[in-house]
C-alpha atoms as a PDB file:
ATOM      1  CA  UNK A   1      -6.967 108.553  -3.499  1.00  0.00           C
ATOM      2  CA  UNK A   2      -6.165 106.231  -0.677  1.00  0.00           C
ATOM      3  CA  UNK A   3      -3.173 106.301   1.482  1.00  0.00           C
ATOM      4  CA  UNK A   4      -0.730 103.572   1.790  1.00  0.00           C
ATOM      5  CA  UNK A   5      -0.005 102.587   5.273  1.00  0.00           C
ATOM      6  CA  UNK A   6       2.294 100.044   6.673  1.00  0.00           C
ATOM      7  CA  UNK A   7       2.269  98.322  10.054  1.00  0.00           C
ATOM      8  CA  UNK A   8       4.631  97.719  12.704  1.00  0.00           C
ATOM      9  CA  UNK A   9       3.994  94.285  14.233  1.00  0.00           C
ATOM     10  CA  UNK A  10       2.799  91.360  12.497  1.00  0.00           C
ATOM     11  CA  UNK A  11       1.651  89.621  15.672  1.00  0.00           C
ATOM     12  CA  UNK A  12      -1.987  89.885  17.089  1.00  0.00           C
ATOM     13  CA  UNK A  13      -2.220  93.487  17.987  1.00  0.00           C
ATOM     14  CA  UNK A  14      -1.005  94.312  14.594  1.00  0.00           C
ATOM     15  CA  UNK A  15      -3.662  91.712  13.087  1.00  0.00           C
ATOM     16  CA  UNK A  16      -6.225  93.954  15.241  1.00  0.00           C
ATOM     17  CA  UNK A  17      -4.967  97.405  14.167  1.00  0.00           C
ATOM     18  CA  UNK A  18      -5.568  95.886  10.276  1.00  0.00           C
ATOM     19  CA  UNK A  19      -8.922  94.739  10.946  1.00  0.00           C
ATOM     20  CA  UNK A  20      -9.470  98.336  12.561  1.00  0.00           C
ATOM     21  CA  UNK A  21      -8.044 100.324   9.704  1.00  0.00           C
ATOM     22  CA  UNK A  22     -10.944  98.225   7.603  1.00  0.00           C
ATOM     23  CA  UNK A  23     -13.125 101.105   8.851  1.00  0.00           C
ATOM     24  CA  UNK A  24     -11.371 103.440   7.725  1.00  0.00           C
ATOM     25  CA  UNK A  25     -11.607 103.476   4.175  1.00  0.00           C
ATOM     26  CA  UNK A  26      -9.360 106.377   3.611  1.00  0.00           C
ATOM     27  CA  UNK A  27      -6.291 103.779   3.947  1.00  0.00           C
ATOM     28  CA  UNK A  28      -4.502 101.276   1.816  1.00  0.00           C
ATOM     29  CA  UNK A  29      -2.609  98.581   4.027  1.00  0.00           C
ATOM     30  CA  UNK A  30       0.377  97.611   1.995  1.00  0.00           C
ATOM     31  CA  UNK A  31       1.895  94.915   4.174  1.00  0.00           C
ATOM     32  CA  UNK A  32       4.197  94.608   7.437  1.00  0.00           C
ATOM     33  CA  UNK A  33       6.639  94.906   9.042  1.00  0.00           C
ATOM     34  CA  UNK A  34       8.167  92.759  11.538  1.00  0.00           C
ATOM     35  CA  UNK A  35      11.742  91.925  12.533  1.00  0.00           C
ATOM     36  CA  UNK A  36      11.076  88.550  13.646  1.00  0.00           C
ATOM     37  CA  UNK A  37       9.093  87.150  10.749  1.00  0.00           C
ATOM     38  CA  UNK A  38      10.471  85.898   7.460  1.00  0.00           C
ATOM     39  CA  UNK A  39       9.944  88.530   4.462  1.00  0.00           C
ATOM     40  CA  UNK A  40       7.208  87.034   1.978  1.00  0.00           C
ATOM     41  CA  UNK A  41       5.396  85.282   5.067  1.00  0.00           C
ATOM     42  CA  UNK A  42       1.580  85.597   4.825  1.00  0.00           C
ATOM     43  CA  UNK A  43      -0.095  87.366   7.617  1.00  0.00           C
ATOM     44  CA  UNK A  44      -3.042  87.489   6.634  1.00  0.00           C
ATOM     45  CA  UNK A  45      -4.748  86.753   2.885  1.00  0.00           C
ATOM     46  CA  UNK A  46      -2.981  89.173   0.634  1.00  0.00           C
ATOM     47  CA  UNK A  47      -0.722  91.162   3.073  1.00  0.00           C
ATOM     48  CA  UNK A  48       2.483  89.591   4.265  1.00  0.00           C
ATOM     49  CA  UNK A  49       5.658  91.103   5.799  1.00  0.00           C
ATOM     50  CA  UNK A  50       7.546  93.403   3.658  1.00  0.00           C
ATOM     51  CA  UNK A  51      11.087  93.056   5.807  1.00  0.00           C
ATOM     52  CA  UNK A  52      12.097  94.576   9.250  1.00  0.00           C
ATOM     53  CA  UNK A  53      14.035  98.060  10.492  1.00  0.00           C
ATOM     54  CA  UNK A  54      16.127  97.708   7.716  1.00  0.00           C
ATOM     55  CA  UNK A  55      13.728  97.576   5.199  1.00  0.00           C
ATOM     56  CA  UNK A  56      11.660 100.679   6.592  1.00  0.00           C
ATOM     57  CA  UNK A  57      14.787 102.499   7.374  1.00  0.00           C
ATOM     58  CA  UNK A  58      15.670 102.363   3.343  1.00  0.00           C
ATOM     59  CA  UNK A  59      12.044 102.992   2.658  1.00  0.00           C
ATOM     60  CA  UNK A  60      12.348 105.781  -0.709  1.00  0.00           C
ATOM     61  CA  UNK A  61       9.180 107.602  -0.137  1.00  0.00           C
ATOM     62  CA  UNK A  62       7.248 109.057   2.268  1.00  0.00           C
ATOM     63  CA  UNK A  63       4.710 106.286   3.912  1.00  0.00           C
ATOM     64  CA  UNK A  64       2.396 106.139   6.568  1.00  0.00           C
ATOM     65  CA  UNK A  65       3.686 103.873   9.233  1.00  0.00           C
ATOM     66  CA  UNK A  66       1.594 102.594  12.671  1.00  0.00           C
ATOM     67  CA  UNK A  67       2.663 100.591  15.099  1.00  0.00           C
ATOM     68  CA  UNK A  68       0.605  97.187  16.286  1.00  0.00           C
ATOM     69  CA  UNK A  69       2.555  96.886  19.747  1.00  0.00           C
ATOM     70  CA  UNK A  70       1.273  97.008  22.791  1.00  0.00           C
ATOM     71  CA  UNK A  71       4.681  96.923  25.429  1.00  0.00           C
ATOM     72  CA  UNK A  72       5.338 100.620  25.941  1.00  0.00           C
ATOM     73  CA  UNK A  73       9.331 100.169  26.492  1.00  0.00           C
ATOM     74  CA  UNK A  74       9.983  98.420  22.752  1.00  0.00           C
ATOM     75  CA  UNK A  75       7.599 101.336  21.196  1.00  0.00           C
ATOM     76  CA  UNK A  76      10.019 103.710  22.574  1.00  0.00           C
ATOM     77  CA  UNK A  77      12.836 101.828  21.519  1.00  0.00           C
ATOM     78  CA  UNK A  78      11.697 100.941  18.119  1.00  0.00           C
ATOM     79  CA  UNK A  79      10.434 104.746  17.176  1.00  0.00           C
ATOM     80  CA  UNK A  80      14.028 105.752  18.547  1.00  0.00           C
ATOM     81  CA  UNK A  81      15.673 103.201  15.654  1.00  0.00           C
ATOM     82  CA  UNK A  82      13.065 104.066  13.167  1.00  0.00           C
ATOM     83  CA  UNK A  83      15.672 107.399  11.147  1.00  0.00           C
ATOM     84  CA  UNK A  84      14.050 107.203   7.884  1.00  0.00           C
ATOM     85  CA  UNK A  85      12.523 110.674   7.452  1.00  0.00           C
ATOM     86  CA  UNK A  86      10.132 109.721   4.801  1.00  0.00           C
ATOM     87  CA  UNK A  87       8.172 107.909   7.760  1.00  0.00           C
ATOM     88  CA  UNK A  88       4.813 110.379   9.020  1.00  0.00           C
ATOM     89  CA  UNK A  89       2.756 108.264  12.183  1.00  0.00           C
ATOM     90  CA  UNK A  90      -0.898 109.139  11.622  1.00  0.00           C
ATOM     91  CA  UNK A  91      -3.097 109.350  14.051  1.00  0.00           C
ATOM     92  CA  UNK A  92      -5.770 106.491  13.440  1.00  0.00           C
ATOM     93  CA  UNK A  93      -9.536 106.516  15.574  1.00  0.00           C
ATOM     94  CA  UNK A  94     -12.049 103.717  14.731  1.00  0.00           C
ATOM     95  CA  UNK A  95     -15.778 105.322  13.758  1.00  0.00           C
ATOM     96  CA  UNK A  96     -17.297 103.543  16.781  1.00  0.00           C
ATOM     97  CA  UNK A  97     -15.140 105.254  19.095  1.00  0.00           C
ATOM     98  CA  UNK A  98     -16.666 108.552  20.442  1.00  0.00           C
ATOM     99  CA  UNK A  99     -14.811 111.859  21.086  1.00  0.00           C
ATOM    100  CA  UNK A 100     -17.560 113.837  22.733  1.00  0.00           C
ATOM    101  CA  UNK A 101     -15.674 117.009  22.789  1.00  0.00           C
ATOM    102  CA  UNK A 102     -12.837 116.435  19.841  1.00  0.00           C
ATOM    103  CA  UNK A 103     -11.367 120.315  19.574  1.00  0.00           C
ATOM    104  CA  UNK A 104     -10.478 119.822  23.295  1.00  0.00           C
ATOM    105  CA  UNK A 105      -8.738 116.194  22.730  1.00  0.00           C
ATOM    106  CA  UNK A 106      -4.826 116.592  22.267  1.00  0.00           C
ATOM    107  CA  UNK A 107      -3.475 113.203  19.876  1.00  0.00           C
ATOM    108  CA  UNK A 108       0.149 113.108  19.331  1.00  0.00           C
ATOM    109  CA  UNK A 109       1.948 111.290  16.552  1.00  0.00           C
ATOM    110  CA  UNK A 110       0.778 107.523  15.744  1.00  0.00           C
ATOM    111  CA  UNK A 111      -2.180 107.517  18.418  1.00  0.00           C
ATOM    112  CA  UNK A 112      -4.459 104.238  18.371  1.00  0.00           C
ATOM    113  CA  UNK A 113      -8.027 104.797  19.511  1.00  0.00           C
ATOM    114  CA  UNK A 114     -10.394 101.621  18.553  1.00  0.00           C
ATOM    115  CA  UNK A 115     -13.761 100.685  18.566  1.00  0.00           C
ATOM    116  CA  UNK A 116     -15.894 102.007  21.861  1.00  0.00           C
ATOM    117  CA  UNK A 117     -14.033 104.007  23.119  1.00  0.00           C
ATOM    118  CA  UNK A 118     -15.300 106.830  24.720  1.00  0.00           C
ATOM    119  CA  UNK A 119     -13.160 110.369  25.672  1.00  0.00           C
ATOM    120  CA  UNK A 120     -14.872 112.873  27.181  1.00  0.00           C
ATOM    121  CA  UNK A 121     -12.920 116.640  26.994  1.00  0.00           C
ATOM    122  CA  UNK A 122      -9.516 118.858  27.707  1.00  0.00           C
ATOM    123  CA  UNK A 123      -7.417 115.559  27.087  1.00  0.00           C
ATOM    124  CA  UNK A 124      -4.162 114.748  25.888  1.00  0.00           C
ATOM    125  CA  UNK A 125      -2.529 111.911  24.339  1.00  0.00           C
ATOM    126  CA  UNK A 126       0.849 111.875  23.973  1.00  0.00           C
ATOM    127  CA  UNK A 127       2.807 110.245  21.086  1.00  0.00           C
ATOM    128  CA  UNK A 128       1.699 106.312  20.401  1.00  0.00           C
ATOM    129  CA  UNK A 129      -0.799 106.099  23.076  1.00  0.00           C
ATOM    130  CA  UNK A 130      -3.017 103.200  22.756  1.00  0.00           C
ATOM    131  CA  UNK A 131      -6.282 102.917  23.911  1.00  0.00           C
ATOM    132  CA  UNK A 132      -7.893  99.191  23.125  1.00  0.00           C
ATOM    133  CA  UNK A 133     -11.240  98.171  22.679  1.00  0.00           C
ATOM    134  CA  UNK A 134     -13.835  99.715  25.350  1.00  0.00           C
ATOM    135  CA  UNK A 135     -11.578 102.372  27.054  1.00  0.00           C
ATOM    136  CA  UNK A 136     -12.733 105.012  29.005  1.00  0.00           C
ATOM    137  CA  UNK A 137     -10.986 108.622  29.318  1.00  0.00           C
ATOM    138  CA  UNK A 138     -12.650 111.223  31.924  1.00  0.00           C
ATOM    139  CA  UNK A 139     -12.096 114.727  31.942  1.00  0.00           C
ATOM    140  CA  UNK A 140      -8.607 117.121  32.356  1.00  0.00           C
ATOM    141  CA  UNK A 141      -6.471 113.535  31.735  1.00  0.00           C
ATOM    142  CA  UNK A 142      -3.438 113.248  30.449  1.00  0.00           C
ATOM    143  CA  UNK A 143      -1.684 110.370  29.377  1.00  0.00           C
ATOM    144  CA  UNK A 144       2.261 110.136  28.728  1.00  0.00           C
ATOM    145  CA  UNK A 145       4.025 109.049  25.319  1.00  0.00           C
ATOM    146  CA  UNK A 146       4.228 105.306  24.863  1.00  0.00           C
ATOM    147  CA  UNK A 147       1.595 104.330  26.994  1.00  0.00           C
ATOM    148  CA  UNK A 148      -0.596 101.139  26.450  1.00  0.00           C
ATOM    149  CA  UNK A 149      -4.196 101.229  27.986  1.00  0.00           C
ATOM    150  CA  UNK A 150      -5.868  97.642  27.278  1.00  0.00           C
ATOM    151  CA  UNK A 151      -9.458  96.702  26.770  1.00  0.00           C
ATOM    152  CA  UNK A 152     -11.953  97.673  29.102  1.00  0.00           C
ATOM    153  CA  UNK A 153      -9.992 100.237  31.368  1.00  0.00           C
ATOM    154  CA  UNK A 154     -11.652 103.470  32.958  1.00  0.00           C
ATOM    155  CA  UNK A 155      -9.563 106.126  33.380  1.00  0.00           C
ATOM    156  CA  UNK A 156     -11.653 108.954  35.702  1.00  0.00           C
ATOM    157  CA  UNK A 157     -11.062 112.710  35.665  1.00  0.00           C
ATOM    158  CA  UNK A 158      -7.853 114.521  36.686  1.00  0.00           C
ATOM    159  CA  UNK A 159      -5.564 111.377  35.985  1.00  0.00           C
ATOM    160  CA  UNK A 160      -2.299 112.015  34.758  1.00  0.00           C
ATOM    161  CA  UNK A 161      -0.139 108.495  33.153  1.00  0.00           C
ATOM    162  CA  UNK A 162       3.315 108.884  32.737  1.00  0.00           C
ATOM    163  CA  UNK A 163       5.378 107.967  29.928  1.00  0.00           C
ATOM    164  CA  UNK A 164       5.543 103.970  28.875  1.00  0.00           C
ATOM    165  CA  UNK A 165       2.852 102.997  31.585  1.00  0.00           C
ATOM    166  CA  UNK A 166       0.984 100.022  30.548  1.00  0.00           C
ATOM    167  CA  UNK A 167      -2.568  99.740  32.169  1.00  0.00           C
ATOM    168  CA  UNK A 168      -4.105  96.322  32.337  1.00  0.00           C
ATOM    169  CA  UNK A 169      -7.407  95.269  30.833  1.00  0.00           C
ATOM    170  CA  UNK A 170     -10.372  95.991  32.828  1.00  0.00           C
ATOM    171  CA  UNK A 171      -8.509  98.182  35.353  1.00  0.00           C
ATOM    172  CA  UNK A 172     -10.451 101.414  37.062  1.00  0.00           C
ATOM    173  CA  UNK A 173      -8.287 104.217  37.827  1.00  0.00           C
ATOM    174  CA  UNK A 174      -9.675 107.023  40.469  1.00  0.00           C
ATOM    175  CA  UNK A 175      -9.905 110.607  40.029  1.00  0.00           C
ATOM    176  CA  UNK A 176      -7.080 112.410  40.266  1.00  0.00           C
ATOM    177  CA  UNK A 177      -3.967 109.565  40.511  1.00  0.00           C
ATOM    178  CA  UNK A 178      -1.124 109.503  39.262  1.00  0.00           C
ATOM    179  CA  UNK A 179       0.336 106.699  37.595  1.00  0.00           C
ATOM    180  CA  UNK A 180       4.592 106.925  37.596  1.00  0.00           C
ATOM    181  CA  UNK A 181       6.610 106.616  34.471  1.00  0.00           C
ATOM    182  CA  UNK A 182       6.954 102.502  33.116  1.00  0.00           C
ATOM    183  CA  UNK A 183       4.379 101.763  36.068  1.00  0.00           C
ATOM    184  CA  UNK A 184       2.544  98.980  35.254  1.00  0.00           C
ATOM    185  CA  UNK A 185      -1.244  98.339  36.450  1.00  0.00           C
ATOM    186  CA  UNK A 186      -2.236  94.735  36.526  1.00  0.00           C
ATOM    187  CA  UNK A 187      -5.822  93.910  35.146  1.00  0.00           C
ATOM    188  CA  UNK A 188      -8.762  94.428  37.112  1.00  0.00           C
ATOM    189  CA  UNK A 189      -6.820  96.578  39.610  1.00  0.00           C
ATOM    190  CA  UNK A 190      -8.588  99.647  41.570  1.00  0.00           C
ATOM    191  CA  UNK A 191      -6.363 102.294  41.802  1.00  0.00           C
ATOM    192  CA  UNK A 192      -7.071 104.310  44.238  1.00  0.00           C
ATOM    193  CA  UNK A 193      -3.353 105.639  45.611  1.00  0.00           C
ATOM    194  CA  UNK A 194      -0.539 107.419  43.173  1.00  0.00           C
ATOM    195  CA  UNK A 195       2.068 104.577  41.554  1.00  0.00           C
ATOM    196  CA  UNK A 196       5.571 105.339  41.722  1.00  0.00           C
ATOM    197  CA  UNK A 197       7.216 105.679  38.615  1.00  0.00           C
ATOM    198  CA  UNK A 198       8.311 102.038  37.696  1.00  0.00           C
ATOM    199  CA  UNK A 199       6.424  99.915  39.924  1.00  0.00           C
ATOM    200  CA  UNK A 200       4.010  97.440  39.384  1.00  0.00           C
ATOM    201  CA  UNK A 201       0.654  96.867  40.970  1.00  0.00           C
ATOM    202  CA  UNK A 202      -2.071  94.760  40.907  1.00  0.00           C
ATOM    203  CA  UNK A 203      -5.530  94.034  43.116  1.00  0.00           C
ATOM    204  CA  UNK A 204      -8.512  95.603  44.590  1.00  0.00           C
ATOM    205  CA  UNK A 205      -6.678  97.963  46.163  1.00  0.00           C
ATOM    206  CA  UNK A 206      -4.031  97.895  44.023  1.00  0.00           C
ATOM    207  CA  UNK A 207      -0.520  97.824  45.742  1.00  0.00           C
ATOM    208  CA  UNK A 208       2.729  96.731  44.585  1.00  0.00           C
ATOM    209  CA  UNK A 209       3.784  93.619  44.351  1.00  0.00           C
ATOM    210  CA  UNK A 210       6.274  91.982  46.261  1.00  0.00           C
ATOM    211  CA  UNK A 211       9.252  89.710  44.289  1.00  0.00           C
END
């Protein structure tokens, strides 16, 4: 029997986690959710948005729920506004990504893997991580609740992500760094230097920008 799943998001990303969950055949997408579009609208062909927080947080049953957003700060605050106890946040991996070592890889609540990914061993995800399309995770890496990691990123051994980081697409991260708490790592930045928790960067080196 399959499992019925709604999503969180009825913008792109959450177009891209439905598309993703067509791999998985274990799952039954019901519809949306999404506080900014009209209940009824179409997303796409035979799925449209069910309501918003209100309507999940009256939800009578227990239901699957993932969330399609990417900005780390308004997963944190949406999961903090989400009560409804009936709500579970599977952890959802796409067949094409590969998990060469999967007793030693740690995925908290609602994790996102997708297609090509690769993650090596002794890693940990914390709660809603996402890892987008082509994402590479090296050894003894951790990576802090919230946290977005976009297409094409390579995270190397040793690297430890605080919570709510978002990591641009096509960034490359060195051994060992350490990326603060709600840093954020512009694409196609080298990081070869720690980040301060909350500060932005961006280039090859990355450094902070200046506003």
């Amino acid at each position: 029997m399959k499992k019925r799943l709604l999503i969180y998001g009825a913008g792109g990303l959450g177009r891209e986690v439905m598309s993703l969950l067509l791999a998985l055949p274990e799952w039954s997408v019901e519809g949306f959710v999404d506080d900014g579009v009209a209940p009824g609208q179409v997303v796409v062909p035979g799925l449209v948005v069910k309501g918003g927080l209100e309507f999940l947080n009256a939800y009578p049953e227990p239901i699957d729920v993932v969330l399609g957003i990417g900005d780390p700060r308004s997963k944190a605050a949406l999961v903090r506004r989400i009560v409804n106890q009936h709500v579970r946040y599977p952890v959802i991996i796409h067949p094409a990504a590969i998990l060469q070592n999967r007793p030693a890889i740690q995925c908290g609540a609602g994790c996102i893997i997708t297609a090509g990914c690769i993650l090596t061993t002794d890693i940990i995800l914390g709660d809603h991580v996402l890892l987008n399309l082509n994402v590479t995770v090296g050894h003894d890496t951790a990576l802090g609740h919230y946290t977005s990691v976009m297409p094409g990123v390579n995270i190397s051994g040793r690297v430890t992500i605080g919570t709510s980081a978002y990591i641009g697409s096509g960034a490359n991260l060195r051994n060992s760094v350490v990326i603060g708490e709600g840093s954020v790592v512009g694409m196609g930045a080298v990081v070869l230097r720690d980040v301060p928790a909350g500060i932005t960067v961006a280039g090859v080196p990355a450094k902070p920008l200046v506003r």
